[in-house]
N, C-alpha and C. Protein backbone atom coordinates (compact mmCIF):
# COMPACT_ATOMS: atom_id res chain seq x y z
N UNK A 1 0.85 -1.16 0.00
CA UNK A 1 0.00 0.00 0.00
C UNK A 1 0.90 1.23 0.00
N UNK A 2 0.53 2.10 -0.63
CA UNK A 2 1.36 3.29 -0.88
C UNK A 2 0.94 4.53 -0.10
N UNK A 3 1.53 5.80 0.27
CA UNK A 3 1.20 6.54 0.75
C UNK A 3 -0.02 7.31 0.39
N UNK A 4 0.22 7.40 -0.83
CA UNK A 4 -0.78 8.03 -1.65
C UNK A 4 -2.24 7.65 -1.36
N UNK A 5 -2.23 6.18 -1.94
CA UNK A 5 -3.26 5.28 -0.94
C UNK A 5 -4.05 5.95 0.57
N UNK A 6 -2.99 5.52 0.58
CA UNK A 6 -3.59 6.26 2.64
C UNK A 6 -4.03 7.22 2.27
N UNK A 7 -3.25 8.35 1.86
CA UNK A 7 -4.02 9.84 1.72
C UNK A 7 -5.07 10.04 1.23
N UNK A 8 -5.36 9.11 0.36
CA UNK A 8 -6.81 9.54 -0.52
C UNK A 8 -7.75 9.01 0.32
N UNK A 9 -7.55 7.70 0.99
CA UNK A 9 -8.43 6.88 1.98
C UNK A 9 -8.93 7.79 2.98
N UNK A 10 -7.75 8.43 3.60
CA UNK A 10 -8.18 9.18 5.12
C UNK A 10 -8.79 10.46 4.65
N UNK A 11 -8.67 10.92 3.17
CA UNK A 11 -9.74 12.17 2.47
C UNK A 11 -11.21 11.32 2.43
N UNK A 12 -11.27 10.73 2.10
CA UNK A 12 -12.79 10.07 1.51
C UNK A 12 -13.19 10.04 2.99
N UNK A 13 -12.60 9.16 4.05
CA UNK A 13 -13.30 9.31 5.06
C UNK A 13 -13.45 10.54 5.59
N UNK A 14 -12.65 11.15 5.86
CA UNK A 14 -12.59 12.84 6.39
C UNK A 14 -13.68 13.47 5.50
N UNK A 15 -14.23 13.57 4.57
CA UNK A 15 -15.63 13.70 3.19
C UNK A 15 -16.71 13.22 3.83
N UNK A 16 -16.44 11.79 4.48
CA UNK A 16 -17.98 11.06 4.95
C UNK A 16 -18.36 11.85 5.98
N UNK A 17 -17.03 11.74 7.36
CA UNK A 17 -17.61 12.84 8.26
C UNK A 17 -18.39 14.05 8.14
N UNK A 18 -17.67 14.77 7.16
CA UNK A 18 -17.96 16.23 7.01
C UNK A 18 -19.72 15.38 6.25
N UNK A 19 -20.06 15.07 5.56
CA UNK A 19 -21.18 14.89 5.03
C UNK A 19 -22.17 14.50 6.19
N UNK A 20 -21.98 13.67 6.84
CA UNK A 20 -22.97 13.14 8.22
C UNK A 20 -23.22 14.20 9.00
N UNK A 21 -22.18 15.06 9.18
CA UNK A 21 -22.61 16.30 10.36
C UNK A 21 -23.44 16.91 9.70
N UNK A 22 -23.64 16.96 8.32
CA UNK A 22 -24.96 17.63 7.97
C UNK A 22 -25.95 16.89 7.38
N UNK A 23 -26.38 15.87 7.18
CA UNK A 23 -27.16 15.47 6.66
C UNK A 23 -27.45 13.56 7.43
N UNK A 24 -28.62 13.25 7.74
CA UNK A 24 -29.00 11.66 8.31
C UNK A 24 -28.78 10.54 7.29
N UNK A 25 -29.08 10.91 6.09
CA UNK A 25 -28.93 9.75 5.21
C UNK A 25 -27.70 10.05 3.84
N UNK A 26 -27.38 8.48 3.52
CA UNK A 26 -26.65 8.56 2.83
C UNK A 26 -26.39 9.44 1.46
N UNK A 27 -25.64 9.72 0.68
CA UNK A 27 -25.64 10.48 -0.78
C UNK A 27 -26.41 9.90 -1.75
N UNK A 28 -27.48 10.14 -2.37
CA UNK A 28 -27.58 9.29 -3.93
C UNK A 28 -26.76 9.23 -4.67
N UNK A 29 -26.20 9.88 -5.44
CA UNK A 29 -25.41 10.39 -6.10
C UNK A 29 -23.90 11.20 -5.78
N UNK A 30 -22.59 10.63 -6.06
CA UNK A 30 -21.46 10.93 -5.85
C UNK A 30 -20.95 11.67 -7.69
N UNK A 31 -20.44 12.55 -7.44
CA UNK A 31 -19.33 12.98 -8.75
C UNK A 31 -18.22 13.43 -8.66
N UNK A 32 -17.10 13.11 -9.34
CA UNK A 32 -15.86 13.50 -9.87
C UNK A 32 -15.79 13.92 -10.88
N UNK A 33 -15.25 15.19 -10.84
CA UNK A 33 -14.70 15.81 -12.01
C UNK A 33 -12.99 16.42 -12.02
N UNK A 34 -12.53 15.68 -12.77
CA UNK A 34 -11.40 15.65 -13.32
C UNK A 34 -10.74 14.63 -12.02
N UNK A 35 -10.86 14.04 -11.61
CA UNK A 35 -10.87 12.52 -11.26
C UNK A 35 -9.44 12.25 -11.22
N UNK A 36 -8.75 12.20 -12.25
CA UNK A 36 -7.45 11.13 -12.70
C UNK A 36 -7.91 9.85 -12.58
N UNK A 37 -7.12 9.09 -12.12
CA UNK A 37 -7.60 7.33 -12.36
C UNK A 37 -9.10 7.13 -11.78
N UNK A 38 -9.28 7.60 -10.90
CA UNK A 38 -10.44 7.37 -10.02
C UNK A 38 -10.58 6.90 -8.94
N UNK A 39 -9.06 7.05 -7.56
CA UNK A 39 -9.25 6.67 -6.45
C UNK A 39 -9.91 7.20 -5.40
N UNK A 40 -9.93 8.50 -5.43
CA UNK A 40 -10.71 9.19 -4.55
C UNK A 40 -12.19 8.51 -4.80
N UNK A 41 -12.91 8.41 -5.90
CA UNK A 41 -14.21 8.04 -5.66
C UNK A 41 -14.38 7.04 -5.89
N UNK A 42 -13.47 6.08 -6.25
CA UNK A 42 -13.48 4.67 -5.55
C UNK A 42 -13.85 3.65 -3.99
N UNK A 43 -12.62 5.28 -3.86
CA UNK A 43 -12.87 5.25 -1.77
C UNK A 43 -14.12 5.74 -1.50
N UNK A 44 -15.06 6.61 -1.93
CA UNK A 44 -16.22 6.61 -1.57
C UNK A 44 -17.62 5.98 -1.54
N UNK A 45 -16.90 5.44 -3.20
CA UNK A 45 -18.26 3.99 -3.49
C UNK A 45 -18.08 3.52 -2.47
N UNK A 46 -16.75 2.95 -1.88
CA UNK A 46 -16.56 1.74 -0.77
C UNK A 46 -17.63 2.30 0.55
N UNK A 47 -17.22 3.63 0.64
CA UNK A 47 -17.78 4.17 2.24
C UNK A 47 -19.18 4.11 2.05
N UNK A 48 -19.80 4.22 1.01
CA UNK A 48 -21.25 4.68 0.19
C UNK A 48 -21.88 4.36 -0.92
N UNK A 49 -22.04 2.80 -0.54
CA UNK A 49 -22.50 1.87 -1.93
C UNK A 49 -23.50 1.48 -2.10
N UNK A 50 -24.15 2.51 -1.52
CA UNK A 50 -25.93 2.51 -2.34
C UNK A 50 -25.77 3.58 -3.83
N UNK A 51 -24.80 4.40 -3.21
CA UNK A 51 -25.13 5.76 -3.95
C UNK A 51 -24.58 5.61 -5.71
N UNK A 52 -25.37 6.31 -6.86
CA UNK A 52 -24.68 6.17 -8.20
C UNK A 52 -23.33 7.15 -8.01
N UNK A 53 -22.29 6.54 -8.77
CA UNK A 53 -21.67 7.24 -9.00
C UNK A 53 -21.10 7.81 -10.07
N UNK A 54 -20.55 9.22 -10.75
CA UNK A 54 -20.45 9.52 -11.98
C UNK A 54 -19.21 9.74 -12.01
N UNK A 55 -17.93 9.61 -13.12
CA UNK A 55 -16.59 10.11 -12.95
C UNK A 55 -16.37 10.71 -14.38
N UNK A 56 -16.02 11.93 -14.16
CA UNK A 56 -16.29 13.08 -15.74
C UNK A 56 -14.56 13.37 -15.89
N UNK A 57 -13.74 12.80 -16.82
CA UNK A 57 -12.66 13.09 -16.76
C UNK A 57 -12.33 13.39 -18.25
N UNK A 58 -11.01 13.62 -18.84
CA UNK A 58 -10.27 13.18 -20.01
C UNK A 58 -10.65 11.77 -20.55
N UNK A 59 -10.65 11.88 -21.59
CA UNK A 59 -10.84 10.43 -22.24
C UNK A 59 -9.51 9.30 -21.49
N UNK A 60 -8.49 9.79 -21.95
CA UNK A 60 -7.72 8.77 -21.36
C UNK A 60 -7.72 8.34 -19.99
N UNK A 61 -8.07 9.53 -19.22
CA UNK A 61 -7.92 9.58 -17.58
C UNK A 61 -9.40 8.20 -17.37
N UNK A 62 -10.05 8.68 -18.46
CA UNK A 62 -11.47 7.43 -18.44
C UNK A 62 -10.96 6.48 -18.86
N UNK A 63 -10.40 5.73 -19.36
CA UNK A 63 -9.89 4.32 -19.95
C UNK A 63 -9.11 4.06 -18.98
N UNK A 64 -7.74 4.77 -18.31
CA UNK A 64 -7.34 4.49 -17.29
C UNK A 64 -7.78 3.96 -16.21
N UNK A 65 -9.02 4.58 -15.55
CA UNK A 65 -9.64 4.33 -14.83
C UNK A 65 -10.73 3.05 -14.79
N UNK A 66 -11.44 3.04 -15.97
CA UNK A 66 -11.84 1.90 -16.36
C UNK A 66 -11.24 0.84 -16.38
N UNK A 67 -10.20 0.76 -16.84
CA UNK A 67 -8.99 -0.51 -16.19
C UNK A 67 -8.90 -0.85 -15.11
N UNK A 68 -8.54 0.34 -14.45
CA UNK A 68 -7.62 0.36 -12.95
C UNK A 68 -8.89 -0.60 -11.74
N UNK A 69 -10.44 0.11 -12.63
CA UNK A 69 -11.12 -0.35 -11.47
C UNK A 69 -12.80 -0.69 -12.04
């Protein structure tokens, strides 16, 4: 596991918090825009996997990501 890893992990959670202090129920809907591979909202599907999620990037940054995950 890489640092990077961690960092994006302990953002997504540090995101969930901040979202619960204001609101009781989960997100429907999650988006990324300009994304890169797509770990940040990877980590959030995980935290929040009822919700759709959308990832709006570069074409390649989209194929990348589509691979990766």
């Amino acid at each position: 596991m890489s640092v990077f890893a961690i960092q994006t992990a302990h953002s997504g959670a540090i995101a969930a918090e901040l979202y619960f202090r204001e609101n009781d129920s989960p997100p429907r809907a999650l988006l990324e825009l300009g994304g890169g591979f797509g770990k940040s909202l990877a980590d959030l599907v995980r935290i929040f996997p009822a919700a759709t999620a959308f990832f709006v990037d570069l074409p390649i940054n989209m194929a990348l990501a589509a691979y990766i995950f």
